[in-house]
Protein backbone atom coordinates (compact mmCIF):
# COMPACT_ATOMS: atom_id res chain seq x y z
CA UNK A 1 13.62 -42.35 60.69
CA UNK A 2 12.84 -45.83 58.65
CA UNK A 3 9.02 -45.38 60.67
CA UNK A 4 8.34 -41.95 59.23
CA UNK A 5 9.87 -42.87 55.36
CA UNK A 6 7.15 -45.50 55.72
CA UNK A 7 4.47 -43.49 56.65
CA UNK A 8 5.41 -40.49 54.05
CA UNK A 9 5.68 -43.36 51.54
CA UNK A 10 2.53 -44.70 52.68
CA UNK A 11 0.74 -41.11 52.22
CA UNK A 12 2.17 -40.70 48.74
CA UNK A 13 0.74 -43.74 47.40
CA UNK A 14 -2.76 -43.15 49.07
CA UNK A 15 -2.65 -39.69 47.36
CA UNK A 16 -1.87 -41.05 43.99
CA UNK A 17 -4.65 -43.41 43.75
CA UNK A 18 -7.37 -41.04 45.18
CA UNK A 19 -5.64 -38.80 42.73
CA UNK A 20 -5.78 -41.36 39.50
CA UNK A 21 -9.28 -41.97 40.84
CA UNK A 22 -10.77 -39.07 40.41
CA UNK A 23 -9.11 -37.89 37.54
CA UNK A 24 -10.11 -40.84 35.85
CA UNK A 25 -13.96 -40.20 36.75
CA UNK A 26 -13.58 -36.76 35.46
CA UNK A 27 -12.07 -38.14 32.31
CA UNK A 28 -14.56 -40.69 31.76
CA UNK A 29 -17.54 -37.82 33.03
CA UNK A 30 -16.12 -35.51 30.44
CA UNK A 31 -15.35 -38.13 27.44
CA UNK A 32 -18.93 -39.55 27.65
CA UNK A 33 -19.93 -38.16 23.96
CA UNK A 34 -16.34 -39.06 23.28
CA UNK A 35 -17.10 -42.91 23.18
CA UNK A 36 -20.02 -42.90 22.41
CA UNK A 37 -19.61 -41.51 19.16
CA UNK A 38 -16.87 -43.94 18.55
CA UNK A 39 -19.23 -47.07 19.05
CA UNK A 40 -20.99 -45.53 17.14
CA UNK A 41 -18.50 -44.93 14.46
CA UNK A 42 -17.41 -48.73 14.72
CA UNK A 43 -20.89 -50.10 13.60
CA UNK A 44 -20.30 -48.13 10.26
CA UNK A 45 -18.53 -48.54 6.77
CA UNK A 46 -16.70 -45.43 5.78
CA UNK A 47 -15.56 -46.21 2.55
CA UNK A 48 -14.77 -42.11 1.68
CA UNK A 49 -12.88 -42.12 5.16
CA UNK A 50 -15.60 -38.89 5.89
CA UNK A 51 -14.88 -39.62 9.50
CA UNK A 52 -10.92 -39.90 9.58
CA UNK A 53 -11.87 -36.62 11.72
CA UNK A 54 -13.07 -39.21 14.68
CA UNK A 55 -10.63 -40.44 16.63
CA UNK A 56 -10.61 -41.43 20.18
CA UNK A 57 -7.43 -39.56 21.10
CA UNK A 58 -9.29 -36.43 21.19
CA UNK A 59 -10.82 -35.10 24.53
CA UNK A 60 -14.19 -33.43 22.90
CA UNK A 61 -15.75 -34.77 19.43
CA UNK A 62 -16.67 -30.99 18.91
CA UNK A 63 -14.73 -30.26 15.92
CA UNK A 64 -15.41 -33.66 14.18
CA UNK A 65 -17.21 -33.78 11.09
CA UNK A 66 -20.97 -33.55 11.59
CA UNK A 67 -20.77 -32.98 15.04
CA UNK A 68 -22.40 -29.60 16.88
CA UNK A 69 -21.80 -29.38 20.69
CA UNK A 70 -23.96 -27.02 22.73
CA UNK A 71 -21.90 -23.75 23.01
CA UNK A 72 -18.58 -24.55 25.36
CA UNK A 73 -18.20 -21.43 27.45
CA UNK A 74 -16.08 -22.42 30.96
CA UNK A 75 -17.77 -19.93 33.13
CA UNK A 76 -21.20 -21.76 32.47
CA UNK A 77 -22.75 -23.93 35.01
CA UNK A 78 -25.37 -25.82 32.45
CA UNK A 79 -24.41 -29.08 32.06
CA UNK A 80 -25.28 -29.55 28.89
CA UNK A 81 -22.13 -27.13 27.64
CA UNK A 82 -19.90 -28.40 25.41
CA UNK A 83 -22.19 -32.11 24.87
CA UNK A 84 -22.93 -33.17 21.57
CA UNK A 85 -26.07 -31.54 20.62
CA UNK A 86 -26.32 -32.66 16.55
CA UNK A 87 -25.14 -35.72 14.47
CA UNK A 88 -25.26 -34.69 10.88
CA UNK A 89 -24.01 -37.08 8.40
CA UNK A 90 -26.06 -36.77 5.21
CA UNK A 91 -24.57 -37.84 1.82
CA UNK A 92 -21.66 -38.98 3.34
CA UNK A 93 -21.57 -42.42 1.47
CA UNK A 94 -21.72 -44.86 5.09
CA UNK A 95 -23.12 -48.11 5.07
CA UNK A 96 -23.09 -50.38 7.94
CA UNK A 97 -25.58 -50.27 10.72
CA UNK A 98 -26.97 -47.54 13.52
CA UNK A 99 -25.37 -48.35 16.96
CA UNK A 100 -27.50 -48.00 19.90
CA UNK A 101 -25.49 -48.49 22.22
CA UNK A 102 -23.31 -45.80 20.76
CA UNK A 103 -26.13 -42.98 20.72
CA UNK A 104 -27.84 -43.58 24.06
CA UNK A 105 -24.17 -42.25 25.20
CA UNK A 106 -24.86 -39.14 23.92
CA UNK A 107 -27.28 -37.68 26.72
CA UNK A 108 -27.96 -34.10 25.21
CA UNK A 109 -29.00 -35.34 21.99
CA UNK A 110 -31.40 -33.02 20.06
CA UNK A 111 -30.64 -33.99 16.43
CA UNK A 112 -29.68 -37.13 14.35
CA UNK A 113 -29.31 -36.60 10.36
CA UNK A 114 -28.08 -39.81 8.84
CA UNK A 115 -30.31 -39.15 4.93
CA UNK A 116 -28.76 -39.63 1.69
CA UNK A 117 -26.40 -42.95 2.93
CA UNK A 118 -26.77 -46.55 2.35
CA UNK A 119 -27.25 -47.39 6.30
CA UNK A 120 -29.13 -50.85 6.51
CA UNK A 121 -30.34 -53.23 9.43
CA UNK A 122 -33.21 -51.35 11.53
CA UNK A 123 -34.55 -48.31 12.86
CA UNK A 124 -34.66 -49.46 16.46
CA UNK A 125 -32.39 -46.85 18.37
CA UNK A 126 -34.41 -47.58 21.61
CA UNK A 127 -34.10 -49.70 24.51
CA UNK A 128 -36.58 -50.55 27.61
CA UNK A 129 -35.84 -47.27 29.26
CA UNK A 130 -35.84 -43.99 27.07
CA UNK A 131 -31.91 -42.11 27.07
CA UNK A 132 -33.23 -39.58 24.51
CA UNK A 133 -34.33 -36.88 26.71
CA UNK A 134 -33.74 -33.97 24.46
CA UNK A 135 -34.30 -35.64 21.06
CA UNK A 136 -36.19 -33.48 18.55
CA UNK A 137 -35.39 -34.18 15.48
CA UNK A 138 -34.59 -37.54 13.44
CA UNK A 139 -34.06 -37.83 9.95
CA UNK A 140 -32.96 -41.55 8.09
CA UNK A 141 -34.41 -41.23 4.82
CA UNK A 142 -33.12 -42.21 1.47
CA UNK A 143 -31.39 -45.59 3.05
CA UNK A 144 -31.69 -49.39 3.25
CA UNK A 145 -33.51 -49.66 6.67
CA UNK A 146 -35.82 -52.51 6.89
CA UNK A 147 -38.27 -54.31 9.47
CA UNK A 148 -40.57 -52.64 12.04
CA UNK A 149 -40.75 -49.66 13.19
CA UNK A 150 -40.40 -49.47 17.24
CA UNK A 151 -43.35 -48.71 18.98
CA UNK A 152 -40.06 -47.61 21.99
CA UNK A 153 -40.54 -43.68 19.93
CA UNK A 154 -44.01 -42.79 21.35
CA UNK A 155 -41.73 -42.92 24.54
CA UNK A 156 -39.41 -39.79 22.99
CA UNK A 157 -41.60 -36.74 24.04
CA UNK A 158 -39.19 -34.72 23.07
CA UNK A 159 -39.79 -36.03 19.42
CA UNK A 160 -40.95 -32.96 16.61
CA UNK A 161 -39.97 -34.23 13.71
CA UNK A 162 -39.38 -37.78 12.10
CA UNK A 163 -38.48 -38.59 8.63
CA UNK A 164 -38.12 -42.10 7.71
CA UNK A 165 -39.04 -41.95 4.37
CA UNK A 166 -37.59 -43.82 1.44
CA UNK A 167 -36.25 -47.27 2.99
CA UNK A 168 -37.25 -50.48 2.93
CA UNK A 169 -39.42 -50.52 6.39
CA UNK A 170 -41.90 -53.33 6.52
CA UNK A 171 -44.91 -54.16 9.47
CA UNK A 172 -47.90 -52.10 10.56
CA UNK A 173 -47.42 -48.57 12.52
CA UNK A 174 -47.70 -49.53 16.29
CA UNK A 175 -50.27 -47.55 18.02
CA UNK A 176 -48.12 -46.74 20.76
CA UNK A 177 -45.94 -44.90 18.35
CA UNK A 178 -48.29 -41.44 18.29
CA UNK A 179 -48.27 -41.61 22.46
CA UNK A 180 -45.03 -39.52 22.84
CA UNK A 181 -45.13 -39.20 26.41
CA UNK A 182 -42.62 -39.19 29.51
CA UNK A 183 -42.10 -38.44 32.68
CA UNK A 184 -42.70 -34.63 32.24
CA UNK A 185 -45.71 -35.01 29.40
CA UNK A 186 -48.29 -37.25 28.14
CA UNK A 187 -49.03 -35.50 24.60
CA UNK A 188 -47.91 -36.02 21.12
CA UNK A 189 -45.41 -32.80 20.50
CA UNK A 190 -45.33 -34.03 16.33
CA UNK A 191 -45.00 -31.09 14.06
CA UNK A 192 -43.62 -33.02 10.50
CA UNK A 193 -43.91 -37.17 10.05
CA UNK A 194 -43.02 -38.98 7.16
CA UNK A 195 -43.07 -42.44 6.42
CA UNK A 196 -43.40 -42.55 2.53
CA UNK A 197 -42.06 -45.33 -0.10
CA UNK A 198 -41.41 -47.60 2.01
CA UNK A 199 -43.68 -51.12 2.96
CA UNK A 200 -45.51 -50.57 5.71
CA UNK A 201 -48.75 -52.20 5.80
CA UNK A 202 -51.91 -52.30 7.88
CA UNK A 203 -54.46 -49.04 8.77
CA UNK A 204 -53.64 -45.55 10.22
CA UNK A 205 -53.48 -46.09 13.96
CA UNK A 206 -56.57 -44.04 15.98
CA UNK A 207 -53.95 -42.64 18.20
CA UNK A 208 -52.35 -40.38 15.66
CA UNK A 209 -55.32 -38.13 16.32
CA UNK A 210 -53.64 -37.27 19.57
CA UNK A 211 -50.86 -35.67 17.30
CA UNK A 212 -53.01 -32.29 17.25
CA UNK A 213 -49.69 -29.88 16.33
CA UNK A 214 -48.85 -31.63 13.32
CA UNK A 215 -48.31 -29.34 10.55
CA UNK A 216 -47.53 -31.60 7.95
CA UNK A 217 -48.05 -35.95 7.46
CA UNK A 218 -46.60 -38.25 4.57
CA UNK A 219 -47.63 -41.59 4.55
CA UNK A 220 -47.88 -42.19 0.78
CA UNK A 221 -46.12 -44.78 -1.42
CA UNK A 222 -47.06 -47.75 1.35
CA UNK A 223 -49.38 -50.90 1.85
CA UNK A 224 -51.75 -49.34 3.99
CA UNK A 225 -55.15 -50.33 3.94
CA UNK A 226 -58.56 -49.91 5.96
CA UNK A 227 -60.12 -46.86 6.80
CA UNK A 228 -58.83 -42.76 8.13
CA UNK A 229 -59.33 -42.40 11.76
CA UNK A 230 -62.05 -40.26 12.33
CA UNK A 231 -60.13 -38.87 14.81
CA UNK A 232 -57.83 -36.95 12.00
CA UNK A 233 -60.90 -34.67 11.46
CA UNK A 234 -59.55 -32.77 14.92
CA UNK A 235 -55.88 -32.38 13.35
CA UNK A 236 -56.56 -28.88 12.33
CA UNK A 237 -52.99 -28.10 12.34
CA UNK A 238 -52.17 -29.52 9.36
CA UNK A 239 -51.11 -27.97 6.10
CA UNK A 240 -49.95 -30.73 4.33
CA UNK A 241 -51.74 -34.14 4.23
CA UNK A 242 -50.18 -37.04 1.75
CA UNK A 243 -51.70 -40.49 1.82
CA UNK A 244 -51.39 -40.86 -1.84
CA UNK A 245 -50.69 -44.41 -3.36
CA UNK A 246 -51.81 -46.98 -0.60
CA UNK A 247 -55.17 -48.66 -0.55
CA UNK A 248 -57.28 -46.78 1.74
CA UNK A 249 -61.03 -47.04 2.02
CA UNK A 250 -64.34 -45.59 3.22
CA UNK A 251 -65.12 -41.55 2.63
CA UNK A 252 -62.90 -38.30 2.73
CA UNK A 253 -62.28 -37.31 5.83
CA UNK A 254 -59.92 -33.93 6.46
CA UNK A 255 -59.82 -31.77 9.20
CA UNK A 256 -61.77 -29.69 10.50
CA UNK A 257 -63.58 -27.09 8.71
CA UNK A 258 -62.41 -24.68 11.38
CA UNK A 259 -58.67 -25.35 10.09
CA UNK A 260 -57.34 -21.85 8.07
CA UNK A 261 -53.97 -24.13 7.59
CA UNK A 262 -54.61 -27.10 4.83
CA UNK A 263 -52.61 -26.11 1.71
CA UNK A 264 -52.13 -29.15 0.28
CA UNK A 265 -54.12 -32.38 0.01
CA UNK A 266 -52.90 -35.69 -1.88
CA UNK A 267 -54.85 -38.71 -1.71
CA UNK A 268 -54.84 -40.08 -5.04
CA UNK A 269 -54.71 -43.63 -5.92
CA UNK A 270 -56.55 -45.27 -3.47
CA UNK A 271 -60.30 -46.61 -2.55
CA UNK A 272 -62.41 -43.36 -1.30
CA UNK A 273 -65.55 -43.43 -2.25
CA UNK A 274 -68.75 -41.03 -1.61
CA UNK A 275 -68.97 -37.54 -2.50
CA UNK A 276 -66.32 -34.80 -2.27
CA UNK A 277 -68.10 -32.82 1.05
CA UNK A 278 -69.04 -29.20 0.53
CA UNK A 279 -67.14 -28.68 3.68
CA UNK A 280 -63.73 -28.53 1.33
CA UNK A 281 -64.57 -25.01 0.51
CA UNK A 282 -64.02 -24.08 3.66
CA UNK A 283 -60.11 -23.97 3.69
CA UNK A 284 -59.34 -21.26 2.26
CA UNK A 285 -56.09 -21.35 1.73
CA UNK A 286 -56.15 -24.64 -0.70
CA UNK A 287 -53.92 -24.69 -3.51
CA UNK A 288 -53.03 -28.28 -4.38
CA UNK A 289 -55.96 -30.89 -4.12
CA UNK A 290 -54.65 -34.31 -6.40
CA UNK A 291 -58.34 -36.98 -5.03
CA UNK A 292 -57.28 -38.43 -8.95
CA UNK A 293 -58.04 -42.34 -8.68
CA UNK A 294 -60.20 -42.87 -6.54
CA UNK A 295 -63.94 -44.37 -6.51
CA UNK A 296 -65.81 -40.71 -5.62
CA UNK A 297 -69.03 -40.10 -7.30
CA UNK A 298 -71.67 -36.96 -7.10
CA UNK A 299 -71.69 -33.77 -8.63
CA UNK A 300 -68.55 -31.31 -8.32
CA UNK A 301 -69.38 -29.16 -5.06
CA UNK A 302 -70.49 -25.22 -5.37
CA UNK A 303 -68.20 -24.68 -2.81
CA UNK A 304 -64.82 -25.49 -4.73
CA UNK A 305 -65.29 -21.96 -6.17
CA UNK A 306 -64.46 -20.25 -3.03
CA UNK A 307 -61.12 -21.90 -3.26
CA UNK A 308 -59.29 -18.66 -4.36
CA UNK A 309 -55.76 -19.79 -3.68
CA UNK A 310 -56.16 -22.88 -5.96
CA UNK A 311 -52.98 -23.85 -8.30
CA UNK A 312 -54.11 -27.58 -9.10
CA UNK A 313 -57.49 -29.69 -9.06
CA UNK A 314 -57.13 -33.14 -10.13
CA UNK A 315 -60.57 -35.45 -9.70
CA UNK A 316 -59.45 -37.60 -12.72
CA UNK A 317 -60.19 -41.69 -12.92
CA UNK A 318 -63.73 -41.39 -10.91
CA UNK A 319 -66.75 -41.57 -11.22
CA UNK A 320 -67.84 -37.49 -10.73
CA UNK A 321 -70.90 -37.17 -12.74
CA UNK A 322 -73.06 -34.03 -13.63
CA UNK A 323 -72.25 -31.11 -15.69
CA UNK A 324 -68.89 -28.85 -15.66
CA UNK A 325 -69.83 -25.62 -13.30
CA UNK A 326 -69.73 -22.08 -15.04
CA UNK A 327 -67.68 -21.34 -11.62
CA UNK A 328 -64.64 -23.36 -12.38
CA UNK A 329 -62.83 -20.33 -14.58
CA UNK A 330 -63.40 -17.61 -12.38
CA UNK A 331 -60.83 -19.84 -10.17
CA UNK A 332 -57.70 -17.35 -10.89
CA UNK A 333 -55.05 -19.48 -9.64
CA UNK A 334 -56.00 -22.35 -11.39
CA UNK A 335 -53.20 -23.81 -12.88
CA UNK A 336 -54.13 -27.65 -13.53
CA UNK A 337 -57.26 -28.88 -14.11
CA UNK A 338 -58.12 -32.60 -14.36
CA UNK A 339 -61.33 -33.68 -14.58
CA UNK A 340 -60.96 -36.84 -16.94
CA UNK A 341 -61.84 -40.19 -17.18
CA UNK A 342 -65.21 -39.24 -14.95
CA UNK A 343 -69.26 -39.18 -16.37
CA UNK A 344 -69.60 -35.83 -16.78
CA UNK A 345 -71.59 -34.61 -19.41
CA UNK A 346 -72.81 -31.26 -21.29
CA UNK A 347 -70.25 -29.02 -22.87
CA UNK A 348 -68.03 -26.70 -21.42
CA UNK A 349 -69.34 -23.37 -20.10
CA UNK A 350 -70.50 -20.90 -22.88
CA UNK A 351 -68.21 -17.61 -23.72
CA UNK A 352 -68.93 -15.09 -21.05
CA UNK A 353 -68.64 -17.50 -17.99
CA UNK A 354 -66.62 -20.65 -16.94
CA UNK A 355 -62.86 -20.24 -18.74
CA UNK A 356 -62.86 -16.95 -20.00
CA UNK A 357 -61.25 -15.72 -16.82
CA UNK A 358 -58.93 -18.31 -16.62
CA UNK A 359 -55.73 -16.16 -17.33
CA UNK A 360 -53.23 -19.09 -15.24
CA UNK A 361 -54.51 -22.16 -16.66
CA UNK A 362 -51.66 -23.93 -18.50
CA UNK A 363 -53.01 -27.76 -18.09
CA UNK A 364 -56.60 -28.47 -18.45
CA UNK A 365 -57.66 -32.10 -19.18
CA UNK A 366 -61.57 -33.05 -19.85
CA UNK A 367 -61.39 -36.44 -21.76
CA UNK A 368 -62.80 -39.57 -21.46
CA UNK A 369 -66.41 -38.51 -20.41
CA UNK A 370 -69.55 -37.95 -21.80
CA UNK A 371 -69.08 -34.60 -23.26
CA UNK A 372 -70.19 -32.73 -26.34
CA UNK A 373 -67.79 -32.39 -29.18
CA UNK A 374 -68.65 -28.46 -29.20
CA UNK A 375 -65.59 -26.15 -28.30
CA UNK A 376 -66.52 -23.25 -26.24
CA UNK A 377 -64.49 -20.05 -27.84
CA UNK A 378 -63.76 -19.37 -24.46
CA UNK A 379 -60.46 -21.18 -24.24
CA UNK A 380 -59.23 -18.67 -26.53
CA UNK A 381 -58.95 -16.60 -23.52
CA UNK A 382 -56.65 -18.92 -21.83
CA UNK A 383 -53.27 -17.30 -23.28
CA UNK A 384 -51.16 -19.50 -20.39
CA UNK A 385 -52.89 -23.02 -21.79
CA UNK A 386 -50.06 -25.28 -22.91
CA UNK A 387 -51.55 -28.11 -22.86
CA UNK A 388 -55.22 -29.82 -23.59
């Protein structure tokens, strides 16, 4: 009788620990995002107590505060259901720093919103070997992030858009950071990048031309210098191009005439020199052009007037000589126009041609050039002019 209490007693015990065992793997299998998000959590000052919602008693972080999990249905086999899909914690009022440790955790990843705080210490959420497998979006603008960026995001194929805009972010842009590649892709999936005010010095990197979907680049408000890749010219994706306020040199170079896309084109205060290209008619769809500041020279092109779409036109501080075209009223759209502080000379158009069509302009701007005191009685058709 004592033989077979000692086995049964035996059996119990080697039950309960395969028993704890398991259960334990489960728990820790199923709590992943769990404590991750807590490490996370630790590495930051919550001063407004906007994360008194995380808490590592809970078994899913689903309904915490900035938290989306991906759907949670039991039936489903996916194993991404019920992971942590979305960190959004914008304007929340943390300081502190960005764990790593706490975000390569989260394995289903798609989204991290962190804008509007006062997060500080660096953008370096990468290690040697890439956890971000589904990461698409990432957005840490408007903090106090400083140093480098991480050349470790070209490894983040996954990666659409990136906004690190308005820090303190210091170095040159790594080349390696437009490779995006992994073990499923070698291209540059980019759609939106920006980078602006912060202090990042040094020239464009060549390899951004392998970022051919990219709808829309910021890069202004930095310490860049040298020269645009010539490689950008095949980026006829883009609708949006910013590289205003840096110190870029050498001659205009946009995409590709081919490109139906380009909207919006701000590259003021810098060093381009050369003449504008009669190429820039060719985008059609063109309504903000700002080249103000800038060391261009040569006549205004012909082709600007098949720019129908065109709101603003700002060539001012240059060195644009010739006379002002006829053309440049019959631009219906025209909104702004800045042509000061250039050489041109002549008058403006006669009545019967240059701004007596120009029913939208309220902003028009011709001094400081070599003009002729005459007023063309023209203007009087500009009923929407505000201001001269």
């Amino acid at each position: 009788l004592m033989t077979f209490f000692f086995f049964f007693f035996i059996i119990i015990i080697v039950f309960f620990f395969f028993f704890t065992t398991f259960s334990t793997c489960d728990s820790i299998e199923l709590n992943d995002d769990v404590l991750g998000l807590i490490v996370f959590k630790s590495d930051l000052i919550d001063k407004a107590n906007a994360l008194s919602t995380w808490t590592e008693d809970e078994d899913s972080p689903c309904s915490w505060t900035g938290i989306t999990c991906n759907g949670n249905s039991s039936n489903s086999t996916d194993e991404s259901e019920g992971r942590v899909i979305s960190i959004n914690l914008n304007g929340l009022g943390l300081s502190g720093r960005i764990s790593k440790r706490g975000l390569q955790k989260l394995t289903y990843l798609k989204v991290l919103s962190l804008a509007y705080n006062n997060i500080s210490g660096s953008v370096d959420i990468i290690d040697d070997e890439d956890p971000y497998a589904y990461l698409e979006r990432i957005d840490l603008s408007y903090n106090q992030l400083s140093g480098a960026i991480s050349p470790g995001f070209g490894s983040i194929g996954s990666l659409k858009y990136i906004d690190f805009s308005h820090n303190l972010l210091s170095g040159s842009i790594p080349s390696e950071f437009f490779v995006f590649s992994n073990t499923s892709s070698s291209s540059c999936n980019l759609v939106s990048l920006s980078l602006a005010y912060n202090g990042i010095e040094g020239s464009i990197p060549a390899s951004i031309a392998l970022c051919l979907h990219i709808r829309s680049l910021d890069l202004s408000r930095n310490l860049l210098t040298g020269k645009v890749p010539a490689g950008m010219k095949a980026m006829d994706s883009l609708s949006m191009l910013d590289l205003s306020y840096n110190s870029i040199a050498g001659e205009l170079i946009l995409p590709s005439a081919s490109s139906t896309t380009l909207v919006d084109v701000r590259l003021q205060r810098n060093f381009f020199q050369g003449e504008i290209s009669e190429e820039i008619g060719d985008f059609a769809n063109l309504e903000h052009i700002d080249l103000s500041s800038n060391f261009l020279s040569g006549e205004l092109p012909d082709a600007i007037q098949n720019l129908g779409s065109l709101s603003t036109f700002n060539v001012a501080n240059n060195i644009i000589n010739g006379t002002i075209p006829s053309w440049v009223g019959n631009l219906a759209s025209l909104k702004l126009l800045n042509l000061s502080y250039n050489t041109l000379q002549g008058s403006l158009p006669p009545a019967g041609y240059g701004f007596s069509m120009c029913g939208e302009l309220q902003t028009l701007d011709l001094s400081s050039n070599k003009l002729s005191t005459s007023i063309s009685p023209s203007l009087a058709d500009c009923s929407s002019l505000i201001q001269m």
